[in-house]
Protein backbone atom coordinates (compact mmCIF):
# COMPACT_ATOMS: atom_id res chain seq x y z
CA UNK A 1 0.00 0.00 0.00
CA UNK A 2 1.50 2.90 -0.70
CA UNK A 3 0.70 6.47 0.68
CA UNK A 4 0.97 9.94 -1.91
CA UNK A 5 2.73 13.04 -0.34
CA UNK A 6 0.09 15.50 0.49
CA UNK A 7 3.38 18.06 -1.23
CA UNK A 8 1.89 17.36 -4.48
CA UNK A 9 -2.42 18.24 -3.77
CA UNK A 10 -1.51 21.24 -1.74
CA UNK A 11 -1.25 24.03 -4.91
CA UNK A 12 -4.05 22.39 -6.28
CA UNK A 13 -6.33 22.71 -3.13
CA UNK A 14 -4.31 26.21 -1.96
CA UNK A 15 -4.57 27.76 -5.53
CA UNK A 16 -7.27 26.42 -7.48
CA UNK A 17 -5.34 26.26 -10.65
CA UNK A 18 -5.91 30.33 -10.63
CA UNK A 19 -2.98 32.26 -12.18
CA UNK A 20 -1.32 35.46 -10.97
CA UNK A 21 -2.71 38.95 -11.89
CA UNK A 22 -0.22 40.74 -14.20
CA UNK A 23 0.73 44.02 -12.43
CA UNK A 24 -0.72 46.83 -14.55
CA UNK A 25 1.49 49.55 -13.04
CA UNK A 26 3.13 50.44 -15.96
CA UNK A 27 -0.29 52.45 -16.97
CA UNK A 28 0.66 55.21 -15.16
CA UNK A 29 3.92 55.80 -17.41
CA UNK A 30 1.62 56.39 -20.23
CA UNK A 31 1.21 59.98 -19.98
CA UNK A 32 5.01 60.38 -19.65
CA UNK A 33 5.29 58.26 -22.64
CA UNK A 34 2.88 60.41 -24.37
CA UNK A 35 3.96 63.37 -23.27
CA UNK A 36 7.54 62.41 -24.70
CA UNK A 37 6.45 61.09 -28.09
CA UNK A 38 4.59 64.34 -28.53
CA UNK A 39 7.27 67.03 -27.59
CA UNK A 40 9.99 64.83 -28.53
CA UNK A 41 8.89 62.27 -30.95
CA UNK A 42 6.96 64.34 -33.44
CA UNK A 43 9.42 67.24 -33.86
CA UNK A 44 12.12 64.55 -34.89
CA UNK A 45 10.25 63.22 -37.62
CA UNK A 46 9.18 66.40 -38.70
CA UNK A 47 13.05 67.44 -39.15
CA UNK A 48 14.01 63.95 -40.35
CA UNK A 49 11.17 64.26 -43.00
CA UNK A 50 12.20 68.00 -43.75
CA UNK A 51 16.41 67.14 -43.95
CA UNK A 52 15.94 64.71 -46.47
CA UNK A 53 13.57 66.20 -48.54
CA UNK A 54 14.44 68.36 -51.78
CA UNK A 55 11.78 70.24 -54.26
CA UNK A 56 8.97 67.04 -52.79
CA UNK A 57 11.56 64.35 -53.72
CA UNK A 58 14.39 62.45 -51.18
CA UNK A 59 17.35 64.19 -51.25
CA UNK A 60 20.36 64.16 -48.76
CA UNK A 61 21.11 67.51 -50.15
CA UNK A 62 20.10 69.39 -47.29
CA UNK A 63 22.42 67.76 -45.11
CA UNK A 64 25.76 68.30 -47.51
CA UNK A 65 24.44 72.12 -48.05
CA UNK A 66 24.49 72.39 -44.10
CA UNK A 67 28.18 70.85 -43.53
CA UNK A 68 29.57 73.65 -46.45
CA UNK A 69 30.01 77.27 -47.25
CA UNK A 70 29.01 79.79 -44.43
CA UNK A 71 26.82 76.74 -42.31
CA UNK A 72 30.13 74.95 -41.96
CA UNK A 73 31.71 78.14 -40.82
CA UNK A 74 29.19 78.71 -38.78
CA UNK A 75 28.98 74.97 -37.23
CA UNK A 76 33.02 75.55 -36.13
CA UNK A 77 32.39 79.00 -34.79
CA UNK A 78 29.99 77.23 -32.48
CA UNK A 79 32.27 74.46 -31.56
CA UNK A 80 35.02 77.04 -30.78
CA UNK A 81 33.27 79.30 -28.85
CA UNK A 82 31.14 76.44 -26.88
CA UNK A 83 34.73 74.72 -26.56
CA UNK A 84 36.54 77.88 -25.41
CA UNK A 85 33.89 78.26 -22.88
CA UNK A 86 33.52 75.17 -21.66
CA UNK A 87 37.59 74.92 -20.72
CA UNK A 88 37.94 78.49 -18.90
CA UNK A 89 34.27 77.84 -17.23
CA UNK A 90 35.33 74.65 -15.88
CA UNK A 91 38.67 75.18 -14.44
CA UNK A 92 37.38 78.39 -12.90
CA UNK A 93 34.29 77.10 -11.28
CA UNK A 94 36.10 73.88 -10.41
CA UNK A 95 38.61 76.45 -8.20
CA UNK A 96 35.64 78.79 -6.68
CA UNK A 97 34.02 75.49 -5.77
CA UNK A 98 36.92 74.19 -3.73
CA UNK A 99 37.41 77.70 -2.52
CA UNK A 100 33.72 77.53 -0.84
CA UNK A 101 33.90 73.98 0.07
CA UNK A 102 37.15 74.44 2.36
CA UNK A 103 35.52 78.23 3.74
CA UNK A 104 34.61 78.18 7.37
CA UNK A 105 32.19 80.55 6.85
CA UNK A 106 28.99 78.87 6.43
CA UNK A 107 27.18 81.95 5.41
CA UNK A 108 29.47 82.43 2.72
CA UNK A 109 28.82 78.77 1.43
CA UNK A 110 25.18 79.58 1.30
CA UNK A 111 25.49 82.78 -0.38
CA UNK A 112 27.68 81.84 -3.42
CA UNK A 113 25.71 78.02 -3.92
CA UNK A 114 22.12 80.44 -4.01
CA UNK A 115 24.01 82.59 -6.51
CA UNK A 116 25.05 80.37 -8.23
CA UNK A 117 21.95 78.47 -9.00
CA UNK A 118 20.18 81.95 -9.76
CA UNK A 119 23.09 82.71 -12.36
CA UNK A 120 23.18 79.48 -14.15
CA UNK A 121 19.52 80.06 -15.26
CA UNK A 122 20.01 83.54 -15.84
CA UNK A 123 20.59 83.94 -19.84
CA UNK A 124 18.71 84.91 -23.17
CA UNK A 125 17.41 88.78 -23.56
CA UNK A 126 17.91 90.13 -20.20
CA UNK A 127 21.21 88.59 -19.73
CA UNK A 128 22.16 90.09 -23.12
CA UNK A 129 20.81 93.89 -21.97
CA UNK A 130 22.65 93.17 -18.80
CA UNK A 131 25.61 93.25 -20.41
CA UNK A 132 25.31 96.21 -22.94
CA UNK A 133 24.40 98.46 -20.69
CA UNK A 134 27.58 97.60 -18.81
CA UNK A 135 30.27 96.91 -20.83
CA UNK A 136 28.42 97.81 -24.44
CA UNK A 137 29.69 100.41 -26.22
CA UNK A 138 28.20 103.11 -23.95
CA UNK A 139 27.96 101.22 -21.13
CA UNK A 140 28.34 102.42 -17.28
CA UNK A 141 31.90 100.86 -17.22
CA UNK A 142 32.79 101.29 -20.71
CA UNK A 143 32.13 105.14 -20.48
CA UNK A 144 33.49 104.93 -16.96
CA UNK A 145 36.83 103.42 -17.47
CA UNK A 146 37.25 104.49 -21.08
CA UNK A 147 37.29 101.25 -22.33
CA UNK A 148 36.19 102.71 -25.90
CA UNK A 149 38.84 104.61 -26.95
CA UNK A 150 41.18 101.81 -26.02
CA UNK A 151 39.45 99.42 -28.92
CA UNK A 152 37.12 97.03 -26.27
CA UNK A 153 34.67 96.12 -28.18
CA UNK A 154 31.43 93.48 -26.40
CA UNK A 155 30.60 92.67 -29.83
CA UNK A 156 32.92 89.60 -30.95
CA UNK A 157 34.10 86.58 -30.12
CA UNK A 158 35.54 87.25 -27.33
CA UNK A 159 32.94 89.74 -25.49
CA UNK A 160 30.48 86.96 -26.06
CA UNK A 161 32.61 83.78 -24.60
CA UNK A 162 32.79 86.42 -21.59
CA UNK A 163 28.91 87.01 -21.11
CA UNK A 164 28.75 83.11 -21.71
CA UNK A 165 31.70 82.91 -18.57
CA UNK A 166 28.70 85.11 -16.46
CA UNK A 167 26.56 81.47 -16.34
CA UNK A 168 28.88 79.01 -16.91
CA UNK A 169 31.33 79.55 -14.26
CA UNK A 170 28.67 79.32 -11.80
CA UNK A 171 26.82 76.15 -13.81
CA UNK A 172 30.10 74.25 -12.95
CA UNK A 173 29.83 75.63 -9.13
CA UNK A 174 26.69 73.57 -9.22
CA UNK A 175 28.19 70.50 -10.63
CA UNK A 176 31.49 70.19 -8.77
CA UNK A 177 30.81 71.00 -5.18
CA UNK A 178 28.77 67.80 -4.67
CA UNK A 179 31.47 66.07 -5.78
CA UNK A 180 34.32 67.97 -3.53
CA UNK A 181 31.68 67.29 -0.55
CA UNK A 182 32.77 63.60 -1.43
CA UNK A 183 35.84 63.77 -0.76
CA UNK A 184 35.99 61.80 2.19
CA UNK A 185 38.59 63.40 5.31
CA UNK A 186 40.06 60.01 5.56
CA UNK A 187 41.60 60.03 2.45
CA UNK A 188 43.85 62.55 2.51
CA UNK A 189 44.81 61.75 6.60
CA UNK A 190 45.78 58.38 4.49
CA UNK A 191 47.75 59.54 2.08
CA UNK A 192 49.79 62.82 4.75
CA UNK A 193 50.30 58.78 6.81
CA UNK A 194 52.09 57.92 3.77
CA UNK A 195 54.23 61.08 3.32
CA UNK A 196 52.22 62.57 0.45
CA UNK A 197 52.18 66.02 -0.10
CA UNK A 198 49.21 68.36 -1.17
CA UNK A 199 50.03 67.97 -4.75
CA UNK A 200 50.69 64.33 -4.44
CA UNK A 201 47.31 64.04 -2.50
CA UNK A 202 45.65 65.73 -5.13
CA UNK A 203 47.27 64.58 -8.60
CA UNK A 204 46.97 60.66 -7.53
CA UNK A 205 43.64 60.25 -5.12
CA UNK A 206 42.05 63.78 -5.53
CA UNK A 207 42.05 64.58 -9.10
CA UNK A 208 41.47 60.43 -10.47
CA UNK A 209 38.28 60.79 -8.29
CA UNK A 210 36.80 64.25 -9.51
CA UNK A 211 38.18 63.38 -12.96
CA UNK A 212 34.68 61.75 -14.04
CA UNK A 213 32.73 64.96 -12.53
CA UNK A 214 35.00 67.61 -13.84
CA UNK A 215 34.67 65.79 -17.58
CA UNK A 216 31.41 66.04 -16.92
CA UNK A 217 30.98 69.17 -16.34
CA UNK A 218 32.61 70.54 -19.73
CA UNK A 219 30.47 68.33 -21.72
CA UNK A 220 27.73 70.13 -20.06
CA UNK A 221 29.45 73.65 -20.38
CA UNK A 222 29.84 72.74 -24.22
CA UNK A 223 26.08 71.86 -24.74
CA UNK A 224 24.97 74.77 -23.31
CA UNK A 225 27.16 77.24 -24.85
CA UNK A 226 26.49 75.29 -27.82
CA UNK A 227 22.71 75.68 -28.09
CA UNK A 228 22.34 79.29 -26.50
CA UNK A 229 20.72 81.12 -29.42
CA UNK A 230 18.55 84.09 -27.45
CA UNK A 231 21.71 86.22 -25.61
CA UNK A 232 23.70 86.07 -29.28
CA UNK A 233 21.05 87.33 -31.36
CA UNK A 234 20.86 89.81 -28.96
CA UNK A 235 23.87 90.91 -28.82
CA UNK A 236 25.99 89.97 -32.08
CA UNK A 237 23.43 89.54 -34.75
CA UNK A 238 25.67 88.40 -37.56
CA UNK A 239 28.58 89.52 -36.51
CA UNK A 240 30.14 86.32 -35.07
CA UNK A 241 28.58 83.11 -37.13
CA UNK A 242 26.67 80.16 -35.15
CA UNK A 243 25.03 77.82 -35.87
CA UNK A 244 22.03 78.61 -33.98
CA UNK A 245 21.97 82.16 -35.52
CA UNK A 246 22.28 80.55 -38.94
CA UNK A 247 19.13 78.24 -38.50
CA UNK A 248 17.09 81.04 -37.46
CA UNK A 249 17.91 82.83 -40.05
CA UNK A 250 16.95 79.79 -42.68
CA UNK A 251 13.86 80.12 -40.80
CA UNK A 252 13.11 83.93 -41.64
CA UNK A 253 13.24 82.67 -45.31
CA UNK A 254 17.16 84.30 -45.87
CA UNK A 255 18.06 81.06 -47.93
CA UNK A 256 18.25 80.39 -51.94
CA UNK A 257 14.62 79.27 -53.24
CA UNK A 258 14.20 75.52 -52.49
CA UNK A 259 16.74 75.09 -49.88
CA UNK A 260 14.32 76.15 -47.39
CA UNK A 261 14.79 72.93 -45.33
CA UNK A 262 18.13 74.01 -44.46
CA UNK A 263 17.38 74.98 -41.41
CA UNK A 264 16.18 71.37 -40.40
CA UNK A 265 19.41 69.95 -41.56
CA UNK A 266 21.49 72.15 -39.58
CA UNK A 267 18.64 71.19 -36.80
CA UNK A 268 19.37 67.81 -37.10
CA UNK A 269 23.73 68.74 -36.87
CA UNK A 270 22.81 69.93 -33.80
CA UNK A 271 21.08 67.05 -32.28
CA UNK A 272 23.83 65.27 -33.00
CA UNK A 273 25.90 66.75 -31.33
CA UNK A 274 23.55 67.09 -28.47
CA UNK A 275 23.37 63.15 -28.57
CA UNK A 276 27.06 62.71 -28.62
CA UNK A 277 26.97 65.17 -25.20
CA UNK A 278 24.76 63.41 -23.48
CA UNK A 279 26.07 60.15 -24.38
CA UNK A 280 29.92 60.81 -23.21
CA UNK A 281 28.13 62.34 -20.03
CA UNK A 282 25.65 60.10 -18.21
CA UNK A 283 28.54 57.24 -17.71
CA UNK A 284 31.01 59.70 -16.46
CA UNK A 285 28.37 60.92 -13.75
CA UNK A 286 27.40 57.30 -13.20
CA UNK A 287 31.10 56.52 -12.96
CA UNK A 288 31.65 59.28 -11.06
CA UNK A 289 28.68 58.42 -8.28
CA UNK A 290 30.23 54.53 -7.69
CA UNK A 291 33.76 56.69 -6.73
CA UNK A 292 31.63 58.84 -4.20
CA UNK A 293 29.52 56.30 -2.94
């Protein structure tokens, strides 16, 4: 006689034969997911459509007129000037960060992180006014200091990589103290143990850590510098060629007849580029939070 293990009735009698209910959470990522198709989504294939279309036939004609001529002069100019800013904007911010972090005055701490938040937002029109009626050509300090008659002039390259300095220096403030805040005491009581030196302390435990923050940071320095249209319309007009300046004026109709679509391609350049800034930047901050865990 043999006797069955009651192991092998009990899901029958316990369950019923009933299956699970399939979580249905993921409904309330729907509107997110529309929300993202429609400001995100749509505009792309609008400027994919528009790129690649010459005279209602499929061309690739837009894209080789926007990588030529005054568009490719005007795609470097942007690169240099986002470049330029995002070097001087990071090591300068990266040394007023460390000067705030090691204060002792708290108040002082407070002060420059709430500035610095207000300033990195501050940009387009007003920043632009800001500026002219500063340092423009009859400015408070220009006609104060008589920076006129010795040839300053707010209207290049160079006066416009300085009003770009005004909200990227403190951008970087933003990024980097965080990451000075984890550096841990212990590290450098380690390495002054071992005989090290400030320098050493900082070129071989200091530096290696903030290295994936600090990277970060210019690649965000360059994207925004590189996509700021508002503050150099403003203030250069067509005196220093971007990009940006370029596609809006493609957009005002100042192109040949039938290369309207111009604009789109040199759209589409610069979501590239915003792609390839975004995608050397999200490892190096997720790099960057395993060092400072």
């Amino acid at each position: 006689m043999t006797v069955q293990s009651p192991v092998h009735t009990a899901p029958a009698a316990a369950g019923g034969g009933s299956r699970p209910k399939k979580s249905k959470s993921w409904l309330a990522t729907v509107p997110l997911l529309a929300f993202v198709v429609l400001v995100f989504g749509v505009p792309l294939v609008i400027i994919l459509g528009g790129t690649f279309s010459r005279e209602g036939t499929l061309s690739a004609a837009n894209v080789t007129d926007s990588l030529q001529g005054a568009y490719l002069t005007a795609l470097l100019g942007s690169v240099k000037l986002s470049a330029l800013v995002a070097v001087v904007g990071a090591l300068l911010g990266t040394f007023l960060a460390q000067a705030v972090v090691t204060s002792r005055f708290r108040l002082l701490r407070e002060a420059v992180l709430t500035a610095s938040g207000v300033l990195s937002n501050f940009g387009g029109i007003p920043l632009a006014f800001a500026w002219i009626a500063t340092l423009g050509n009859s400015g408070v300090v220009t006609s104060a200091l008589g920076l006129d008659s010795a040839g300053w002039s707010l209207y290049n390259f160079w006066g416009l990589a300085l009003v770009y300095l005004y909200f990227s220096i403190p951008l970087m403030v933003v990024v980097v103290v965080p990451a000075l805040d984890g550096l841990r005491p212990q590290w450098r009581e380690a390495a002054q143990n071992n005989g090290a030196n400030t320098w050493q302390y900082w070129r071989h435990v200091g530096i290696p850590v903030l290295t994936p923050t600090l990277l970060g940071g210019v690649v965000l320095l360059f994207g925004g510098a590189f996509a700021a249209y508002a503050t150099a319309a403003a203030m250069v007009g067509g005196t220093v060629p971007l990009v940006t300046l370029q596609i809006a004026n493609a957009l005002s109709g100042n192109v040949l007849i039938g290369h309207e679509n111009v604009a789109l391609a040199l759209s589409l350049d610069m979501i590239v580029v915003a792609g390839l800034v975004m995608a050397v930047y999200l490892p190096l901050q997720r790099r960057s939070a395993r060092w400072l865990r």
